[in-house]
N, C-alpha and C. Protein backbone atom coordinates (compact mmCIF):
# COMPACT_ATOMS: atom_id res chain seq x y z
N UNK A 1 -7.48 19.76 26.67
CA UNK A 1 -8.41 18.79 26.15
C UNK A 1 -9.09 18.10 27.33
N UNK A 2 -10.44 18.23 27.35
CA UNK A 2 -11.07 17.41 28.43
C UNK A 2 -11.05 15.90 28.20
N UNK A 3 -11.32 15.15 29.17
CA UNK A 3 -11.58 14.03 29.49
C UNK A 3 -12.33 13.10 28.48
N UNK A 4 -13.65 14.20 28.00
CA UNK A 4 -14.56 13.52 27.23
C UNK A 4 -14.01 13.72 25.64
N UNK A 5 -13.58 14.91 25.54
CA UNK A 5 -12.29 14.97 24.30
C UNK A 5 -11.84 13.83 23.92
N UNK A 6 -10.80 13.70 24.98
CA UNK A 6 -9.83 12.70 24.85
C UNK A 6 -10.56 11.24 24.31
N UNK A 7 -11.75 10.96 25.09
CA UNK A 7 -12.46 10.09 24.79
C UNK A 7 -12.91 9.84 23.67
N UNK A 8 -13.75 10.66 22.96
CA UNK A 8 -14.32 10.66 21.59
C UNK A 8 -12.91 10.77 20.45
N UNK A 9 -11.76 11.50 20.70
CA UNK A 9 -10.76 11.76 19.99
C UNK A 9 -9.92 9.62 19.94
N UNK A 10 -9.99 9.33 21.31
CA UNK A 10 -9.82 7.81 21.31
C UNK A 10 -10.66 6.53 20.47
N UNK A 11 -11.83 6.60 20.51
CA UNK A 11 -12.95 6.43 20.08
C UNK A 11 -12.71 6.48 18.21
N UNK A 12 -12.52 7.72 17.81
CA UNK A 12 -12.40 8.12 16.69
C UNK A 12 -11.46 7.28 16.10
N UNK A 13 -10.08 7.52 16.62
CA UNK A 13 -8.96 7.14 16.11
C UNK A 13 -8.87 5.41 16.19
N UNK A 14 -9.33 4.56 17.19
CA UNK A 14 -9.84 3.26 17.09
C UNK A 14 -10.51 2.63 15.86
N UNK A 15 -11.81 3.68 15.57
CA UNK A 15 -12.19 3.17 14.30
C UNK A 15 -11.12 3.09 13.19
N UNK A 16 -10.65 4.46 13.49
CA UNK A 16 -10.15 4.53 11.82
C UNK A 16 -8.66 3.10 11.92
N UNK A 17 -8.36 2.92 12.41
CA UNK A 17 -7.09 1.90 13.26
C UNK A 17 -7.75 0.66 12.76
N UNK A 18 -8.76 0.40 13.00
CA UNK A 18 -9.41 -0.78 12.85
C UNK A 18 -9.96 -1.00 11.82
N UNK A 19 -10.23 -0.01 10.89
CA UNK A 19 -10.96 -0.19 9.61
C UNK A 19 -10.15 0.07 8.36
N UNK A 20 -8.48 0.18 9.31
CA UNK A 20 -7.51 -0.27 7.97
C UNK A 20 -6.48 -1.15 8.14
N UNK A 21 -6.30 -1.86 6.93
CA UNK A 21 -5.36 -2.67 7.12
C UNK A 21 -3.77 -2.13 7.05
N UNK A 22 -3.68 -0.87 6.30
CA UNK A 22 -2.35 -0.60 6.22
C UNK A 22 -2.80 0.69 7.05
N UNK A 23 -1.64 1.39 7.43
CA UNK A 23 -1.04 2.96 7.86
C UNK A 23 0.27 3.34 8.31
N UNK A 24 1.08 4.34 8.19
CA UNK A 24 1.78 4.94 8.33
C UNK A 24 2.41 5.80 9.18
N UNK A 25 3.01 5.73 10.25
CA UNK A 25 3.24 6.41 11.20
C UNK A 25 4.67 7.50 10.70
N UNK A 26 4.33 9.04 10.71
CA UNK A 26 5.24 9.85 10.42
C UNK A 26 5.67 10.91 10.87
N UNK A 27 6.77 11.49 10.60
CA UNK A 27 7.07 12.60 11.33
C UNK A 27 7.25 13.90 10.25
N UNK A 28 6.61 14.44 10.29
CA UNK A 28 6.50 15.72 9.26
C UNK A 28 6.98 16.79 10.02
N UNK A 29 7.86 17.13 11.36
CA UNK A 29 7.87 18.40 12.00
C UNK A 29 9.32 18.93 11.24
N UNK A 30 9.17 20.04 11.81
CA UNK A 30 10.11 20.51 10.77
C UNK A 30 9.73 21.08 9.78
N UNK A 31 8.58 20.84 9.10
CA UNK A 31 8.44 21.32 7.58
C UNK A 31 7.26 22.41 7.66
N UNK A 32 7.63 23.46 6.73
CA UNK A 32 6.42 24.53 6.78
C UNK A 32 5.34 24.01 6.37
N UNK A 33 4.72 25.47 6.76
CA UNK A 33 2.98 24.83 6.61
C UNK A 33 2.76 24.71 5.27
N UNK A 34 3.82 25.60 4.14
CA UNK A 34 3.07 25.29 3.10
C UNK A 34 3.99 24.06 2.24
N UNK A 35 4.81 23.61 2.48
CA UNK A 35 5.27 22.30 2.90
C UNK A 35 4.43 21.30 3.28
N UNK A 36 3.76 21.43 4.66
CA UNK A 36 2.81 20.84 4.87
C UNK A 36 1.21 20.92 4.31
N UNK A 37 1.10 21.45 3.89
CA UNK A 37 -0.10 21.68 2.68
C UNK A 37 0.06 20.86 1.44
N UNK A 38 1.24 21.06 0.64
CA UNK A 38 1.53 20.01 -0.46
C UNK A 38 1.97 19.04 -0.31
N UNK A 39 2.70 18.76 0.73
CA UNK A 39 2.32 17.29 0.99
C UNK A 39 1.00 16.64 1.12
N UNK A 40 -0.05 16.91 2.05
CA UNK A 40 -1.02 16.98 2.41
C UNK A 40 -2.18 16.86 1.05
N UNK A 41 -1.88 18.15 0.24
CA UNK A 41 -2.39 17.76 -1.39
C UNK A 41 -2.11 16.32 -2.08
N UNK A 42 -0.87 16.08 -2.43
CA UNK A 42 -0.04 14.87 -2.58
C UNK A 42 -1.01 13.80 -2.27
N UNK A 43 -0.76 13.73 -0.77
CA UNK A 43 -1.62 12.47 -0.30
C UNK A 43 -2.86 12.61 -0.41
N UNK A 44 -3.64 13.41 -0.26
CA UNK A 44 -5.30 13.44 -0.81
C UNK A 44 -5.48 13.25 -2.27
N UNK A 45 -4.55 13.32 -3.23
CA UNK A 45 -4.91 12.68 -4.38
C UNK A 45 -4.64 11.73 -4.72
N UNK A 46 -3.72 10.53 -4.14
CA UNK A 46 -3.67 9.10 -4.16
C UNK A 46 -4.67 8.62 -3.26
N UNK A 47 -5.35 9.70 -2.34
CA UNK A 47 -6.69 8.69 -1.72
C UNK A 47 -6.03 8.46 -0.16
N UNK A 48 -5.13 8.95 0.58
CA UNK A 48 -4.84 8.60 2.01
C UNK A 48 -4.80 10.21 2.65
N UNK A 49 -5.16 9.82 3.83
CA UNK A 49 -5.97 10.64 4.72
C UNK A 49 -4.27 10.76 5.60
N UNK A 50 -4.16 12.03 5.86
CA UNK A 50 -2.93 12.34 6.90
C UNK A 50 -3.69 12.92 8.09
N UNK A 51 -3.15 12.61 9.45
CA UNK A 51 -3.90 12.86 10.33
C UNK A 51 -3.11 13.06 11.45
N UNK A 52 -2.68 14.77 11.98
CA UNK A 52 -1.52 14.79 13.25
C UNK A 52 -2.35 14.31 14.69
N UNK A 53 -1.90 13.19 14.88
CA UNK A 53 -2.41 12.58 16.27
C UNK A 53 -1.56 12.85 17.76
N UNK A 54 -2.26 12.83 19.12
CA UNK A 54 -1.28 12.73 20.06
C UNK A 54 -0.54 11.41 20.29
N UNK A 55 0.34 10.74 20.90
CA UNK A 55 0.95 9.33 20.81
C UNK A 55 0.01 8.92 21.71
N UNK A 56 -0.14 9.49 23.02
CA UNK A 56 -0.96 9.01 24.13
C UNK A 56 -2.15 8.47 23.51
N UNK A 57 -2.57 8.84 22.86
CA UNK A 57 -3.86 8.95 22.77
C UNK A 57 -3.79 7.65 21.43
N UNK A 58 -3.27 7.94 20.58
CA UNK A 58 -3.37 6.53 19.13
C UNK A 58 -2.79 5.14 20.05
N UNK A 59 -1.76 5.79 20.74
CA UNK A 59 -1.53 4.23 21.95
C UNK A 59 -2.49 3.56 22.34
N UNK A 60 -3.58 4.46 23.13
CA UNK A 60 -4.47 3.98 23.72
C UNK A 60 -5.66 3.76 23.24
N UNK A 61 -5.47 3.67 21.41
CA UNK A 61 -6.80 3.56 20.83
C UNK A 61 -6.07 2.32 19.94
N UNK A 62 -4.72 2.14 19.89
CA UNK A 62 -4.37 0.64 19.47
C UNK A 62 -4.59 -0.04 20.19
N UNK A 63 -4.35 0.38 21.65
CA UNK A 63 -4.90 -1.13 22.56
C UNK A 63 -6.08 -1.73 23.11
N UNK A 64 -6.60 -0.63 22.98
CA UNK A 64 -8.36 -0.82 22.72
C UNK A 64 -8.97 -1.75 21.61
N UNK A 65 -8.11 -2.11 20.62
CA UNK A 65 -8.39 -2.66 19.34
C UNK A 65 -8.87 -3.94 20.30
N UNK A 66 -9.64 -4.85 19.59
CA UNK A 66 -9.86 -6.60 19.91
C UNK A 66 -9.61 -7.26 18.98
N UNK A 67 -9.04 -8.27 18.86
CA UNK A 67 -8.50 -9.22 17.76
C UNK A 67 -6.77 -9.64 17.36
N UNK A 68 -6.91 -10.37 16.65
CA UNK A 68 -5.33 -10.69 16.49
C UNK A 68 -4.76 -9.74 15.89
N UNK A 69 -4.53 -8.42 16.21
CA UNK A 69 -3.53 -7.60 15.53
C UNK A 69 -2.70 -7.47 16.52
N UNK A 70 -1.29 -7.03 16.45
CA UNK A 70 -0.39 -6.95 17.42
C UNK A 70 0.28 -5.50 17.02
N UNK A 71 -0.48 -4.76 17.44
CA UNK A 71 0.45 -3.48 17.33
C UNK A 71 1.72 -3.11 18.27
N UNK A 72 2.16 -4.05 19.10
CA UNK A 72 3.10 -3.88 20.00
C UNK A 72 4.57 -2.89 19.59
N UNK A 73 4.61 -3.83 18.12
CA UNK A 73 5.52 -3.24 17.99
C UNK A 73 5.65 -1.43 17.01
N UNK A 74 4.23 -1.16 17.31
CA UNK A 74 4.60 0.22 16.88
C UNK A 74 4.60 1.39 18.04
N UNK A 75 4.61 0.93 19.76
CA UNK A 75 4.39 1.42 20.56
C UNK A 75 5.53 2.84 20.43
N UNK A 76 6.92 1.69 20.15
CA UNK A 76 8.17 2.28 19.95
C UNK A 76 8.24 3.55 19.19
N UNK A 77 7.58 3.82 18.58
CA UNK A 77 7.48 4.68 17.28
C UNK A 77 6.61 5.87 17.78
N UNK A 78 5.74 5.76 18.41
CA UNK A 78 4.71 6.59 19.08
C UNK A 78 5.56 7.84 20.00
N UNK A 79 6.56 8.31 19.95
CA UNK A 79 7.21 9.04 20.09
C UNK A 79 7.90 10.44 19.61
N UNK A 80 7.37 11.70 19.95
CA UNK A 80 7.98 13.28 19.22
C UNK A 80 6.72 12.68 18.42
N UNK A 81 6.86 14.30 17.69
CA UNK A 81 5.37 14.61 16.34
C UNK A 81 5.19 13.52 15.98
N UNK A 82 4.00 12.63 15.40
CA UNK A 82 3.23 12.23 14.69
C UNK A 82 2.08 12.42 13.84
N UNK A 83 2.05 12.05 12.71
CA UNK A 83 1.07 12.12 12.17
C UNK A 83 0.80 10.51 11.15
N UNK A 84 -0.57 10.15 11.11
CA UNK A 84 -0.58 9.00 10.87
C UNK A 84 -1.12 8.92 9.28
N UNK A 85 -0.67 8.15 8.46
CA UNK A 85 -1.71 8.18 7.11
C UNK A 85 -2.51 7.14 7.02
N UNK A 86 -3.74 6.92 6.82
CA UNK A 86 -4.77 5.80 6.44
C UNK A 86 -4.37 6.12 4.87
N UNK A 87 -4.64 4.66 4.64
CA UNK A 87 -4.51 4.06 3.32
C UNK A 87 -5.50 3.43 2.93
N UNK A 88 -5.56 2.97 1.29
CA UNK A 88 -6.40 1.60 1.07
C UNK A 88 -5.40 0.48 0.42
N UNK A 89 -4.33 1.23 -0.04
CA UNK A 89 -2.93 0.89 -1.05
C UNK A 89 -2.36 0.81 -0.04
N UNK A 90 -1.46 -0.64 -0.06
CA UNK A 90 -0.44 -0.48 1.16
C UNK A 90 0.67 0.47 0.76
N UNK A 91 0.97 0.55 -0.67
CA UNK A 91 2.62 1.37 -1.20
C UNK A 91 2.25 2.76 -1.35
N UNK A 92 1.22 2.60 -1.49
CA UNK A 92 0.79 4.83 -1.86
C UNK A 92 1.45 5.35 -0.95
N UNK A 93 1.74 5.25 0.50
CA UNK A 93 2.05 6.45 0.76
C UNK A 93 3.73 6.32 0.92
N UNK A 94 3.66 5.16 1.09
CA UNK A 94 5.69 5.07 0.99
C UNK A 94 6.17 6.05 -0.60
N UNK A 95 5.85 5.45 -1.67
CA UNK A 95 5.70 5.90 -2.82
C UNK A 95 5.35 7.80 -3.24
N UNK A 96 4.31 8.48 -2.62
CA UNK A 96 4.05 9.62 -2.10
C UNK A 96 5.40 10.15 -1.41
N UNK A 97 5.66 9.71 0.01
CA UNK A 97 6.75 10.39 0.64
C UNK A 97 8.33 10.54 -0.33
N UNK A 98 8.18 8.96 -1.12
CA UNK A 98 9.99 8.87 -1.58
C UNK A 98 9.66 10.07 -2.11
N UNK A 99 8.78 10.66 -3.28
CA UNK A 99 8.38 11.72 -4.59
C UNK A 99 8.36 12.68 -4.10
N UNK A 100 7.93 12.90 -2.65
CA UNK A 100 8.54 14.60 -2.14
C UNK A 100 9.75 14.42 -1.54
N UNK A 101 9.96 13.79 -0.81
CA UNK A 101 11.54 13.90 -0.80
C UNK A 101 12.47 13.89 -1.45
N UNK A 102 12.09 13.15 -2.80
CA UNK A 102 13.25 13.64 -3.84
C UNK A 102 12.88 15.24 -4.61
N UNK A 103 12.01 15.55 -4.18
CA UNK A 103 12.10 17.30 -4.06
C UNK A 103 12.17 18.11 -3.16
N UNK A 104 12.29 17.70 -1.98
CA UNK A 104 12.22 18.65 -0.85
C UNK A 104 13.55 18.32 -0.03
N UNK A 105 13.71 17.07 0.37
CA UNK A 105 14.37 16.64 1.34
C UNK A 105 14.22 15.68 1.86
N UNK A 106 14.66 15.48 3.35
CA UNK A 106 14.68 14.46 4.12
C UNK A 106 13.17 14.25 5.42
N UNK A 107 12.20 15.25 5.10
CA UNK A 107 11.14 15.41 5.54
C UNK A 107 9.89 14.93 4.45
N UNK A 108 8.89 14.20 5.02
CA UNK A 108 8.69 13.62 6.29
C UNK A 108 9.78 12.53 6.37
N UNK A 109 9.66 12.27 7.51
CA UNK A 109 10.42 10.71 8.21
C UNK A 109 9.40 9.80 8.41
N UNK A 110 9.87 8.56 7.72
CA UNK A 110 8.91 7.29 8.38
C UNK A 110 8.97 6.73 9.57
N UNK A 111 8.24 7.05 10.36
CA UNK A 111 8.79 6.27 11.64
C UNK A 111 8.33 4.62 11.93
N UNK A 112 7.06 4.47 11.23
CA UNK A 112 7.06 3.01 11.33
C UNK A 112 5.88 3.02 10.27
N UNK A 113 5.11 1.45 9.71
CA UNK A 113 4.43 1.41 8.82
C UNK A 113 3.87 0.13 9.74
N UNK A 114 2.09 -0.33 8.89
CA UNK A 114 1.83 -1.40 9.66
C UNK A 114 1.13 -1.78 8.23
N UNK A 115 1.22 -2.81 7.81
CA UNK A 115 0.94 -2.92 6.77
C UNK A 115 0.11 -4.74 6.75
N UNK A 116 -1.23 -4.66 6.69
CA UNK A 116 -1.77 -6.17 7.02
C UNK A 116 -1.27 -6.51 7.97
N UNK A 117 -0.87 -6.85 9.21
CA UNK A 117 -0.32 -7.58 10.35
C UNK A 117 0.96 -7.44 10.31
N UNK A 118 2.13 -6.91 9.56
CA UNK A 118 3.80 -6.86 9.30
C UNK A 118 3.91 -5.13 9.64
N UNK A 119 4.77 -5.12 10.67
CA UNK A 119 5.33 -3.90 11.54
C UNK A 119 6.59 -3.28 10.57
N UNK A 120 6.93 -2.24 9.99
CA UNK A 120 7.88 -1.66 9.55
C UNK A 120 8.76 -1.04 10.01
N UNK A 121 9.60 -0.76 11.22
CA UNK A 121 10.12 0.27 11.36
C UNK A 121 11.77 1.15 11.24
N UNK A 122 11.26 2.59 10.87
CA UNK A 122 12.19 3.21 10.46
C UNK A 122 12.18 3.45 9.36
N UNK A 123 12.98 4.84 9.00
CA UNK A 123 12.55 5.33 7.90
C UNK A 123 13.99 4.62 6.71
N UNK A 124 14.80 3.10 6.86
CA UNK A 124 15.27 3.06 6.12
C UNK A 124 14.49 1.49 5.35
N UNK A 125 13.06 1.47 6.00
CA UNK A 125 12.28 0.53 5.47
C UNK A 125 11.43 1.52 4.29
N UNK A 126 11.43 2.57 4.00
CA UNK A 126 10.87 3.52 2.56
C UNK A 126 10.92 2.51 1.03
N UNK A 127 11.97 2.40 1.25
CA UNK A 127 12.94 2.02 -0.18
C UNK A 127 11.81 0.64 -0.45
N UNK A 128 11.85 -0.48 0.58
CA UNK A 128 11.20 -2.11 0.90
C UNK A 128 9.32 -1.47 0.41
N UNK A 129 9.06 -0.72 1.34
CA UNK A 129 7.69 -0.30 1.24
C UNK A 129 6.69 -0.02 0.14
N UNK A 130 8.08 1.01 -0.74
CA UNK A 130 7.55 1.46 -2.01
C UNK A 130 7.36 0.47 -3.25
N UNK A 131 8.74 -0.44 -3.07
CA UNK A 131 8.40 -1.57 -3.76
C UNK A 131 7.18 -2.47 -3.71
N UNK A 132 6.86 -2.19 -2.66
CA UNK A 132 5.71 -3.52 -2.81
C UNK A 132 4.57 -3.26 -4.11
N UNK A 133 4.10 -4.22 -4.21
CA UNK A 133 2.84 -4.78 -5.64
C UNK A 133 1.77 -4.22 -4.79
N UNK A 134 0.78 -3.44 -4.67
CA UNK A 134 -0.53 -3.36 -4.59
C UNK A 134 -1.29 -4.80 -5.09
N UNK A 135 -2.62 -4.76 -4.69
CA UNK A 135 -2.99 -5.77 -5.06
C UNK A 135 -3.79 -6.02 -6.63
N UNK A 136 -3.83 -4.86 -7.25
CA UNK A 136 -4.41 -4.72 -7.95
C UNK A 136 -3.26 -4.84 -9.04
N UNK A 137 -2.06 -4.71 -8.98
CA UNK A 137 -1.00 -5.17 -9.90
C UNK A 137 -0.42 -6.60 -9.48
N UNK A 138 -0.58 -6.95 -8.28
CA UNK A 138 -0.38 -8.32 -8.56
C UNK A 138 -1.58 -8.87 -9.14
N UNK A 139 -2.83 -8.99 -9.44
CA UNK A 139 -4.08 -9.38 -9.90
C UNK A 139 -3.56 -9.55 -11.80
N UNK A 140 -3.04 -7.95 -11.81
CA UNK A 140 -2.62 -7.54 -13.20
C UNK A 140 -1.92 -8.64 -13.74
N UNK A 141 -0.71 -8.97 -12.74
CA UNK A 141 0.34 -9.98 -13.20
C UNK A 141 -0.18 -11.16 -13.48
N UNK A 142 -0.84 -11.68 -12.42
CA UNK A 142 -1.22 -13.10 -12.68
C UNK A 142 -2.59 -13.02 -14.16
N UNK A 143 -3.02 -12.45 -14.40
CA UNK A 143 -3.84 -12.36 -15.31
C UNK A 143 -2.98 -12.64 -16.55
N UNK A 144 -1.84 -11.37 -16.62
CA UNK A 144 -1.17 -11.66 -17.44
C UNK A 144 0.05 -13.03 -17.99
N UNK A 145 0.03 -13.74 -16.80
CA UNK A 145 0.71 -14.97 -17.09
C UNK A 145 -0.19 -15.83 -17.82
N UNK A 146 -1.50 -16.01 -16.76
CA UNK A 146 -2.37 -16.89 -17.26
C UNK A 146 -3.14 -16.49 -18.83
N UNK A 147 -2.62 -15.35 -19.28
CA UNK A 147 -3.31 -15.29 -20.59
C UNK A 147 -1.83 -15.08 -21.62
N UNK A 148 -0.79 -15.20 -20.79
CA UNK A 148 0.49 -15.49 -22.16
C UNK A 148 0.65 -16.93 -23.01
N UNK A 149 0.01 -18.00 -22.31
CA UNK A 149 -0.39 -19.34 -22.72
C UNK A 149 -1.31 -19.31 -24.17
N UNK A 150 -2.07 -18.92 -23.75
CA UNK A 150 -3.13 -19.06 -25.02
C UNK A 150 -3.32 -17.89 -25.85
N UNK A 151 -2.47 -16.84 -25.56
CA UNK A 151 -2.38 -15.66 -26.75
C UNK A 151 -1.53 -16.77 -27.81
N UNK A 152 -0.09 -17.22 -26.91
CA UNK A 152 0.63 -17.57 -28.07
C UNK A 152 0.27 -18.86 -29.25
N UNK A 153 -0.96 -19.62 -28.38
CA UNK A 153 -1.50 -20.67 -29.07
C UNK A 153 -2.00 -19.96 -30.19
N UNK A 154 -2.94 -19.04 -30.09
CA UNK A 154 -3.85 -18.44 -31.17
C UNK A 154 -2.93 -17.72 -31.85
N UNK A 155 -1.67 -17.06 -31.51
CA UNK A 155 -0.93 -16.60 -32.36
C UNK A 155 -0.49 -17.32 -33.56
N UNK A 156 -0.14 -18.52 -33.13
CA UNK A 156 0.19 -19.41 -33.92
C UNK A 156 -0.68 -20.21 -34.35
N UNK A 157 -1.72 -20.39 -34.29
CA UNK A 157 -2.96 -20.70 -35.22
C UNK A 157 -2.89 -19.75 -36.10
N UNK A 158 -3.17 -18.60 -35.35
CA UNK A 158 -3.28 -17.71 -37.13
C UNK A 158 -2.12 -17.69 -37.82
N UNK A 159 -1.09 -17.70 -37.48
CA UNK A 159 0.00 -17.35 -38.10
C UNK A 159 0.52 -18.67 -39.13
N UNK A 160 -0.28 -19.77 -38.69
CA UNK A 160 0.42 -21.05 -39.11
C UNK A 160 -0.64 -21.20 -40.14
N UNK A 161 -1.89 -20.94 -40.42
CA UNK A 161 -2.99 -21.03 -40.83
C UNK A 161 -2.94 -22.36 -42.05
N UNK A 162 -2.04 -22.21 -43.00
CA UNK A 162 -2.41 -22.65 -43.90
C UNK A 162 -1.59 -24.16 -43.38
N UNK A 163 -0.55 -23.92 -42.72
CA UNK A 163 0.22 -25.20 -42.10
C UNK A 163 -0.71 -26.05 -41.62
N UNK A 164 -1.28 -25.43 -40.60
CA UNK A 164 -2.27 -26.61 -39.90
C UNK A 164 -3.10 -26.87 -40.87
N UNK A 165 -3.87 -26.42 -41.96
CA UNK A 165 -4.43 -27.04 -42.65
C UNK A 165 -3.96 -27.91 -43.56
N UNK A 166 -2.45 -28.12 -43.91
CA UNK A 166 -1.79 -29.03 -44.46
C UNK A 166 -1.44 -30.37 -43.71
N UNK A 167 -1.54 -30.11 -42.10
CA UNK A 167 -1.20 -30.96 -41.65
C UNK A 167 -1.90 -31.77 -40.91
N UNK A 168 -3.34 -31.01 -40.83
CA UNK A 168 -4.71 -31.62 -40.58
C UNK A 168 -5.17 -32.95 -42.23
N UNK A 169 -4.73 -32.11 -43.06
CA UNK A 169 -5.23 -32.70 -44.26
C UNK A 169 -4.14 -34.60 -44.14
N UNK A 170 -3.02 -34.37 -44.26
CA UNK A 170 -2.21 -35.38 -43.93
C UNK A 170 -2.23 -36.57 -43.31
N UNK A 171 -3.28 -35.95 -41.60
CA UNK A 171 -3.48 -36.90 -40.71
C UNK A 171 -4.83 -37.53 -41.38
N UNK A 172 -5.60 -37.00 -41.83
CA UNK A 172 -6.96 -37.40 -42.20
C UNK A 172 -6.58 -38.56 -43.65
N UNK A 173 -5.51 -38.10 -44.41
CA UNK A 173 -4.94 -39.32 -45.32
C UNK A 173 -4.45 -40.30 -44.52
N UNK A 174 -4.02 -39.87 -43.73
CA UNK A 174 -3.11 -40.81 -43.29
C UNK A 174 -4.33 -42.03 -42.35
N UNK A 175 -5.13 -41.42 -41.63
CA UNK A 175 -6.54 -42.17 -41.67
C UNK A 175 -6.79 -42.90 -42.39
N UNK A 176 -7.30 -42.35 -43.42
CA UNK A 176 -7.84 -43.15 -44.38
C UNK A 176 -6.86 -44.28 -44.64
N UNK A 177 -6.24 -44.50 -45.28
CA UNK A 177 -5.08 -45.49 -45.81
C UNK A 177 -5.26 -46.60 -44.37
């Protein structure tokens, strides 16, 4: 790889580093190609991009980054095969890997995750990862709290229907008098 390679390949990998908030640092070696193909399927249909990088090289396109991110601590991880996943979902790809590994095995390995500014590492952070809420189900949740209030009001309007009109009628005597 030339010089100017390396460069544009640095360059490249910066953007994509910088224009996500979550990714995945993994180790897929070991596994055949057509292994590595369905995995690869897998993750292109939840929408994340797998990408075998050199370490040298994603090192030196994390530290190129400007701003408060601290990738320090995924330097550690940058070590043997890599391959990185871009996301838009922070849990898709934790979620993705548990679902082939409970058919395949113990491949891929997580070696670290970066998820909004919070460093993951090791592959016995999977289990923590997958759990997490996307944001679009926490959105779900809170929607759904804030509308369990006033379903049950109107439930019980209708359901009470003729009550409240007995007991509307009552107060309005009871007015009067």
């Amino acid at each position: 790889m030339t010089r100017s390679e390396k460069n544009t390949a640095i360059a490249d990998l910066k953007e994509k580093f910088s224009n996500s908030s979550f990714f995945y640092l993994t180790d897929a070696s070991t596994m055949t190609v057509e292994e590595t193909s369905q995995l690869r399927r897998l993750l292109f249909n939840q929408g994340i991009e797998m990408r075998v990088v050199k370490n040298t090289l994603a090192k030196k396109a994390l530290q190129s980054i400007e701003g408060d991110n601290n990738y320090d601590g995924l330097f550690e991880s940058l070590k043997g095969p890599t391959a990185v996943l871009f996301t838009e979902v922070a849990n898709s790809p934790a979620r993705v890997i548990k679902e082939y590994r409970g058919e395949k095995g113990e491949r891929p390995v997580l070696k670290a995750a970066y998820i909004d500014s919070s460093i993951y590492v090791g592959d016995d952070q999977l289990k923590a990862l997958s759990s997490l809420k996307s944001k679009e189900e926490l959105i779900g949740e809170i929607i759904g709290l804030l509308q369990s209030p006033a379903k049950n009001v109107i439930s019980a309007l209708k359901s009470g229907g003729s009550t409240i009109a007995g007991l509307l009628k009552t107060l309005e005597e009871r007015a009067a008098q």
